[in-house]
C-alpha atoms as a PDB file:
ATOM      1  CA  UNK A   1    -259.323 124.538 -97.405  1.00  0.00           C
ATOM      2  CA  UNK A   2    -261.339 126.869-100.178  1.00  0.00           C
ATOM      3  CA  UNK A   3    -259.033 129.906-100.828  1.00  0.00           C
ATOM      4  CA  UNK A   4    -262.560 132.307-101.570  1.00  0.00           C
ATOM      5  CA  UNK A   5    -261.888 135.826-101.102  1.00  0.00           C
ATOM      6  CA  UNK A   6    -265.138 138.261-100.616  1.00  0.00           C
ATOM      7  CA  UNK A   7    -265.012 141.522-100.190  1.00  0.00           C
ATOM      8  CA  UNK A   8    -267.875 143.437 -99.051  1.00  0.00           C
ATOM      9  CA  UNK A   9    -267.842 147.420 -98.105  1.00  0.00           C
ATOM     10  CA  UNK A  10    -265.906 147.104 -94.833  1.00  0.00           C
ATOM     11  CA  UNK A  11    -264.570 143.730 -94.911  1.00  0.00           C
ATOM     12  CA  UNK A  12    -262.837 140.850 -96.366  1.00  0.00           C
ATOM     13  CA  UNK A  13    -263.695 137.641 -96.096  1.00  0.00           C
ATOM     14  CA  UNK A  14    -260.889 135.229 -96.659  1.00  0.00           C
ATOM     15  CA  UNK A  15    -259.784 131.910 -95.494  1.00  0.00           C
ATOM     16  CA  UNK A  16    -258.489 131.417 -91.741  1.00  0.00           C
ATOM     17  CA  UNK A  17    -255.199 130.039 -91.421  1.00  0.00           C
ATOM     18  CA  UNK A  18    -253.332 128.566 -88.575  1.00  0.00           C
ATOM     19  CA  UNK A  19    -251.150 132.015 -88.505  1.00  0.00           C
ATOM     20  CA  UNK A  20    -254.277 133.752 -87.439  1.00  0.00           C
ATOM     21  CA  UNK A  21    -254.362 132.078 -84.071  1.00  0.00           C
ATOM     22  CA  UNK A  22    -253.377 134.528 -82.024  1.00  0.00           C
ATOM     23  CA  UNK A  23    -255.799 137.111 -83.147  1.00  0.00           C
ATOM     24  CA  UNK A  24    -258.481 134.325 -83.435  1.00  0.00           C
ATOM     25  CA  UNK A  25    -258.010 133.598 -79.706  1.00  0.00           C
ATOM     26  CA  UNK A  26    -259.124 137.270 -78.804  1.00  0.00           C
ATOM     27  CA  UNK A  27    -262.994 136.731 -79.482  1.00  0.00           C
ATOM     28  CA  UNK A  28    -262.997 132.656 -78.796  1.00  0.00           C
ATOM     29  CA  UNK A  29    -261.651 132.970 -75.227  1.00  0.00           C
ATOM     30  CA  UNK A  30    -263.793 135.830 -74.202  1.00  0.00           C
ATOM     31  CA  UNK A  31    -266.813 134.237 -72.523  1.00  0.00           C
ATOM     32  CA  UNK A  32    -269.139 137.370 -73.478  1.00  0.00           C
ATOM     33  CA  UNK A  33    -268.446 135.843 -77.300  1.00  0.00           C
ATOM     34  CA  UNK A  34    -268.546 132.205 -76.603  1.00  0.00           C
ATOM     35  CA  UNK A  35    -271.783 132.552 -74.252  1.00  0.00           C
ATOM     36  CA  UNK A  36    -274.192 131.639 -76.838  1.00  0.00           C
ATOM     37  CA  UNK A  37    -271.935 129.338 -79.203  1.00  0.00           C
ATOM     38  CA  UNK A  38    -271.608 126.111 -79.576  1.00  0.00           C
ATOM     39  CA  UNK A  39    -268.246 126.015 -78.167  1.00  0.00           C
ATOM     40  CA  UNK A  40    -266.742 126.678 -75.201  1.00  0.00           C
ATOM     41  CA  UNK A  41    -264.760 129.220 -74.202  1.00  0.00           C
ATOM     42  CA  UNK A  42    -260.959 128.747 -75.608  1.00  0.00           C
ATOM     43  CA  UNK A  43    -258.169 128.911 -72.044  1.00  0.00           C
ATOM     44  CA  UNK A  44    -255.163 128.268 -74.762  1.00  0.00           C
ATOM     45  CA  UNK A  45    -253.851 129.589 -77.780  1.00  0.00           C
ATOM     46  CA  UNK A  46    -253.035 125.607 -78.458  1.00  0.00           C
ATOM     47  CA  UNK A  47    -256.943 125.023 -78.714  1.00  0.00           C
ATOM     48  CA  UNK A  48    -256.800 127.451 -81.256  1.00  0.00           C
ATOM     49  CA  UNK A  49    -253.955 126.144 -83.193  1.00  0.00           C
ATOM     50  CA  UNK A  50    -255.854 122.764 -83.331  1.00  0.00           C
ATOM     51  CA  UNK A  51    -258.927 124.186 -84.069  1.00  0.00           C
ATOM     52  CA  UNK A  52    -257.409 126.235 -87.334  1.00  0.00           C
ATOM     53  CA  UNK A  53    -255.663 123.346 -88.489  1.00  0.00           C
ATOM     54  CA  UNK A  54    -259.081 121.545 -88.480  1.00  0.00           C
ATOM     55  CA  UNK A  55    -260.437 124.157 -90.453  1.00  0.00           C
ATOM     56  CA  UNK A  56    -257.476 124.506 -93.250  1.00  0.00           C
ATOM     57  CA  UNK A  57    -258.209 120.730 -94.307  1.00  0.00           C
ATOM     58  CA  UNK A  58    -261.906 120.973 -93.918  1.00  0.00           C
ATOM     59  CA  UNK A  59    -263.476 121.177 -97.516  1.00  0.00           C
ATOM     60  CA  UNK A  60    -267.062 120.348 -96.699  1.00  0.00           C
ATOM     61  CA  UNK A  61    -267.921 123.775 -95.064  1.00  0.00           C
ATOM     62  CA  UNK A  62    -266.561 127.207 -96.400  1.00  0.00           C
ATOM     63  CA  UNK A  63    -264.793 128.791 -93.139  1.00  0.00           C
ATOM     64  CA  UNK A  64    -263.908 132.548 -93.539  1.00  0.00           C
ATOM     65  CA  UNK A  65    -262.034 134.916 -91.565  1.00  0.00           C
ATOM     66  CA  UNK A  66    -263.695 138.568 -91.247  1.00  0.00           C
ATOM     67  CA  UNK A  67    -261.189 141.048 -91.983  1.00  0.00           C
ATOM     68  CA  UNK A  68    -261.892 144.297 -91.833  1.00  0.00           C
ATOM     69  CA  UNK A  69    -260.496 146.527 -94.571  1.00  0.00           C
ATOM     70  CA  UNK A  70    -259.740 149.983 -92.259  1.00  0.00           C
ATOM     71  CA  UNK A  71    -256.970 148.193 -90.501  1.00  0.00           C
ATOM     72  CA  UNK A  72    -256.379 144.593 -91.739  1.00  0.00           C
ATOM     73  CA  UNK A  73    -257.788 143.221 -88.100  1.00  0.00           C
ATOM     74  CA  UNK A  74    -259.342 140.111 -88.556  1.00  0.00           C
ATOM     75  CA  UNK A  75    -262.294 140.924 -86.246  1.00  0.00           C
ATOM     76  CA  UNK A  76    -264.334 137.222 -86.253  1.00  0.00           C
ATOM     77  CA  UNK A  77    -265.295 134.449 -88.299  1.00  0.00           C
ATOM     78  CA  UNK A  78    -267.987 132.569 -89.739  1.00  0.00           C
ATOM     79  CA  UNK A  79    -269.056 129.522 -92.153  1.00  0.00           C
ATOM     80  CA  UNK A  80    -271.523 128.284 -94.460  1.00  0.00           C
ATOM     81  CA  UNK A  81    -272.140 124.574 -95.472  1.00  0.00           C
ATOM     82  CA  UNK A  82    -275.343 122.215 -95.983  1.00  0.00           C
ATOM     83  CA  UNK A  83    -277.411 122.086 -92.911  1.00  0.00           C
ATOM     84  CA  UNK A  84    -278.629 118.999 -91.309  1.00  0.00           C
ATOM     85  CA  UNK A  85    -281.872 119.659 -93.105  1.00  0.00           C
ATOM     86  CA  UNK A  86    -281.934 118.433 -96.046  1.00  0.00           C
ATOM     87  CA  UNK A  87    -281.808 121.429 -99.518  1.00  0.00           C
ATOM     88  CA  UNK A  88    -280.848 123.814 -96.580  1.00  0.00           C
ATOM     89  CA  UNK A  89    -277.307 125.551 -96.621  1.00  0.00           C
ATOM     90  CA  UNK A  90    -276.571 126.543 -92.861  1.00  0.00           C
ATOM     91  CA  UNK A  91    -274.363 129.651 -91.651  1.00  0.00           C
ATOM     92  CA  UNK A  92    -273.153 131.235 -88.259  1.00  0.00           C
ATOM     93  CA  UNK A  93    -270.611 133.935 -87.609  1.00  0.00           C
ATOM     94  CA  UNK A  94    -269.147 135.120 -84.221  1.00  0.00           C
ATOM     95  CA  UNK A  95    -267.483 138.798 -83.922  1.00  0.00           C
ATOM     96  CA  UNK A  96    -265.136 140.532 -80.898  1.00  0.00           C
ATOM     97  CA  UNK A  97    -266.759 141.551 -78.726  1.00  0.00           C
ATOM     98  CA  UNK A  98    -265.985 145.242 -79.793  1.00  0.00           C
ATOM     99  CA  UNK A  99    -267.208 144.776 -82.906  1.00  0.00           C
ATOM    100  CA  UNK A 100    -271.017 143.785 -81.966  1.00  0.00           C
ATOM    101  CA  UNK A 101    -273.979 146.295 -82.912  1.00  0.00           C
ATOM    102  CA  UNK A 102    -271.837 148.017 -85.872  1.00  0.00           C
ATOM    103  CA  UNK A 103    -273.602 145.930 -88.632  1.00  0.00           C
ATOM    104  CA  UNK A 104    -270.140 143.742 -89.223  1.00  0.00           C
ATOM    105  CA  UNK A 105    -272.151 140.388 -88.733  1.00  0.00           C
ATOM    106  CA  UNK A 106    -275.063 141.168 -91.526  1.00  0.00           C
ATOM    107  CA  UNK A 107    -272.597 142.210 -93.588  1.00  0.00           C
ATOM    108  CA  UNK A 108    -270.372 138.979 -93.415  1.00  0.00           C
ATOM    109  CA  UNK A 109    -273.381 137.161 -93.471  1.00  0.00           C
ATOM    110  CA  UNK A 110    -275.016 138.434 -96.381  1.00  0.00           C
ATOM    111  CA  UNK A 111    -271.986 138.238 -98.409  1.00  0.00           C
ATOM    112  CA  UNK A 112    -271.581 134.379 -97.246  1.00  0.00           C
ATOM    113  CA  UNK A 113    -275.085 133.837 -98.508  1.00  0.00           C
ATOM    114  CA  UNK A 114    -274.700 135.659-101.625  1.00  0.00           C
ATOM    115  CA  UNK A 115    -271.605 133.435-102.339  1.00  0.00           C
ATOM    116  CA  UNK A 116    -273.277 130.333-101.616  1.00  0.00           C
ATOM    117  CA  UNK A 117    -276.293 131.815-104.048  1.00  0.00           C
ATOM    118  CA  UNK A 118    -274.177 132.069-107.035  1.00  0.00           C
ATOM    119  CA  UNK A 119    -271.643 129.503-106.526  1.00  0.00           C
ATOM    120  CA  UNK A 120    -273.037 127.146-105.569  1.00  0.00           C
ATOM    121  CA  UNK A 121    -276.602 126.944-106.581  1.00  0.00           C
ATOM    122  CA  UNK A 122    -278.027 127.215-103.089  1.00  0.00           C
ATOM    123  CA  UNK A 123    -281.220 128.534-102.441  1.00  0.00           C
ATOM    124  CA  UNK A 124    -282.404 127.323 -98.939  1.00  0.00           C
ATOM    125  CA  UNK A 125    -280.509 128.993 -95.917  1.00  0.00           C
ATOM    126  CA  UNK A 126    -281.247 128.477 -92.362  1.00  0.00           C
ATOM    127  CA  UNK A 127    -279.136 129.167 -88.710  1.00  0.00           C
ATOM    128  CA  UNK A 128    -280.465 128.911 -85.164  1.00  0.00           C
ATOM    129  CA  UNK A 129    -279.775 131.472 -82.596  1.00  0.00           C
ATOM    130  CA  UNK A 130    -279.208 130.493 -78.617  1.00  0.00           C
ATOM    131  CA  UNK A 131    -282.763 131.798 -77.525  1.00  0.00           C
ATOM    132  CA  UNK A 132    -281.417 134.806 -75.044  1.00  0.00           C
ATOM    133  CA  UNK A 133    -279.152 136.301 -77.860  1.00  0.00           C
ATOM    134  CA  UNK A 134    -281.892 138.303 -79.654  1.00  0.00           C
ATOM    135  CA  UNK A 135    -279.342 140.406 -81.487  1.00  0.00           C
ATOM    136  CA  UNK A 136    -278.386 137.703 -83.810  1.00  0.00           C
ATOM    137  CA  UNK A 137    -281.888 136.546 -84.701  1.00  0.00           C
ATOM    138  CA  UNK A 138    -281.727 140.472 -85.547  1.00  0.00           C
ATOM    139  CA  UNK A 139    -278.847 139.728 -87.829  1.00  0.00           C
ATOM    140  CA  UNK A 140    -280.454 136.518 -89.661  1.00  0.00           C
ATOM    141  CA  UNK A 141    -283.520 138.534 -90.345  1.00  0.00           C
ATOM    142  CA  UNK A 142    -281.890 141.547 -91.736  1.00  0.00           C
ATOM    143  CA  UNK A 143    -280.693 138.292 -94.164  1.00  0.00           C
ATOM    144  CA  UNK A 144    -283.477 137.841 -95.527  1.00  0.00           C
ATOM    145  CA  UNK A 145    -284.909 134.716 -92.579  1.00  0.00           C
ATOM    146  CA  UNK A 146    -287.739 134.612 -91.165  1.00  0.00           C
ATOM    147  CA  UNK A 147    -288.192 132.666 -87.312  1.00  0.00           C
ATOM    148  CA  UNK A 148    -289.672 129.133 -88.181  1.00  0.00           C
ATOM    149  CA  UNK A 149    -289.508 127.825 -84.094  1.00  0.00           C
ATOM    150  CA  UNK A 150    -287.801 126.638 -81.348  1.00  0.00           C
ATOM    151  CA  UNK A 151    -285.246 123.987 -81.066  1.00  0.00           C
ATOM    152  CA  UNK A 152    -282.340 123.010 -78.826  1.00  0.00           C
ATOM    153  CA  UNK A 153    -279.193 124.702 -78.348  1.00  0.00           C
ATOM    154  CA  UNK A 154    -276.461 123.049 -76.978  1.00  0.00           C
ATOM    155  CA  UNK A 155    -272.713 123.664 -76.500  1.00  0.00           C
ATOM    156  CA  UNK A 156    -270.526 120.370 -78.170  1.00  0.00           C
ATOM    157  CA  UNK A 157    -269.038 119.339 -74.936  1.00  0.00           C
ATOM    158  CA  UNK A 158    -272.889 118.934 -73.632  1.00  0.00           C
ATOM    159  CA  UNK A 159    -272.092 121.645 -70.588  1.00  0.00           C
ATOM    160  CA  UNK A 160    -275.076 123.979 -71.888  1.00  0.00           C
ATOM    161  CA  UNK A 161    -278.500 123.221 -73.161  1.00  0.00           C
ATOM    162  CA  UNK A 162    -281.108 126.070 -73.857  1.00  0.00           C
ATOM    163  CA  UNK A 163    -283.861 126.881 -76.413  1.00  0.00           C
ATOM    164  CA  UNK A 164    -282.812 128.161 -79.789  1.00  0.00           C
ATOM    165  CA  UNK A 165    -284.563 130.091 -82.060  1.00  0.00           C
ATOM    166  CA  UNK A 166    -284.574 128.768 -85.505  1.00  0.00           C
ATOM    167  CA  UNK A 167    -284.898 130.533 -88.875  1.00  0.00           C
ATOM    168  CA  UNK A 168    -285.140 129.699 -92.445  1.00  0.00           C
ATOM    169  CA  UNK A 169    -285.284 132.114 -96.182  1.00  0.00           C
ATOM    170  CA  UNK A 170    -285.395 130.926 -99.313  1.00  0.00           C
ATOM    171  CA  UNK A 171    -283.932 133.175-101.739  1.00  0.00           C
END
């Protein structure tokens, strides 16, 4: 696990922790959240556990909780890492579902991107977008990406394949 904090105006960014499971499970079992992610939508708070525990050992992506500062609710999550393309640093971020259209995702996102800027010498960024969820292509461009094409989207178990939209920014 990286122990980065980042603080932005209405959030902190810190690392998730197995303790934040049951807040965690609020966004990742809500199928309006995990429609257009990778993963599919969380039935247990046990899923959770595992998947947090993953995430405290993992030290080849930086995971991050989004806390926001108002009220200390951790209100999503996000990561950035290298991408499968090679240079590229990749990022994605998913919010509760009360928290979408307030600006919470560019925010978290821009301040992931920034870290990976200074720390880590990155300059290459890209993320992908399931096609239909047009407010987070909205989100990548307000980060400075611009659309590059269409790929594939699909969930890990293999129960969803659509088009993605795929973006890129150098910075």
């Amino acid at each position: 696990m990286h122990n980065i904090k980042l603080k932005t105006e209405r959030l902190l960014l810190r690392s998730l922790t197995v303790a934040d499971a049951n807040e965690v499970f609020e966004w990742v079992s809500d199928e309006r959240v995990s429609r257009y992610m990778v993963y599919t939508t969380y039935t247990s708070i046990n899923q959770v556990r595992e998947w947090l525990a993953f995430v405290e050992k993992d030290t080849s992506t930086y995971h991050f909780g989004f806390e926001r500062l108002s009220d200390g609710k951790l209100i999503g999550s996000g990561d950035i890492g290298t991408a499968e393309k090679n240079g590229y640093w990749g990022f994605g971020y998913n919010l509760c579902y009360d928290c979408w259209g307030k600006g919470y995702a560019t925010e978290a996102a821009k301040a992931m991107i920034e870290f990976a800027r200074k720390n880590l010498g990155a300059t290459h960024f890209s993320s992908s977008h399931a096609e239909p969820n047009i407010a987070s292509g909205h989100v990548m461009e307000k980060c400075g990406l611009h659309f590059v094409g269409y790929g594939e989207f699909k969930k890990l178990d293999g129960s969803c394949k659509m088009k993605s939209a795929d973006y890129e920014g150098v910075f």
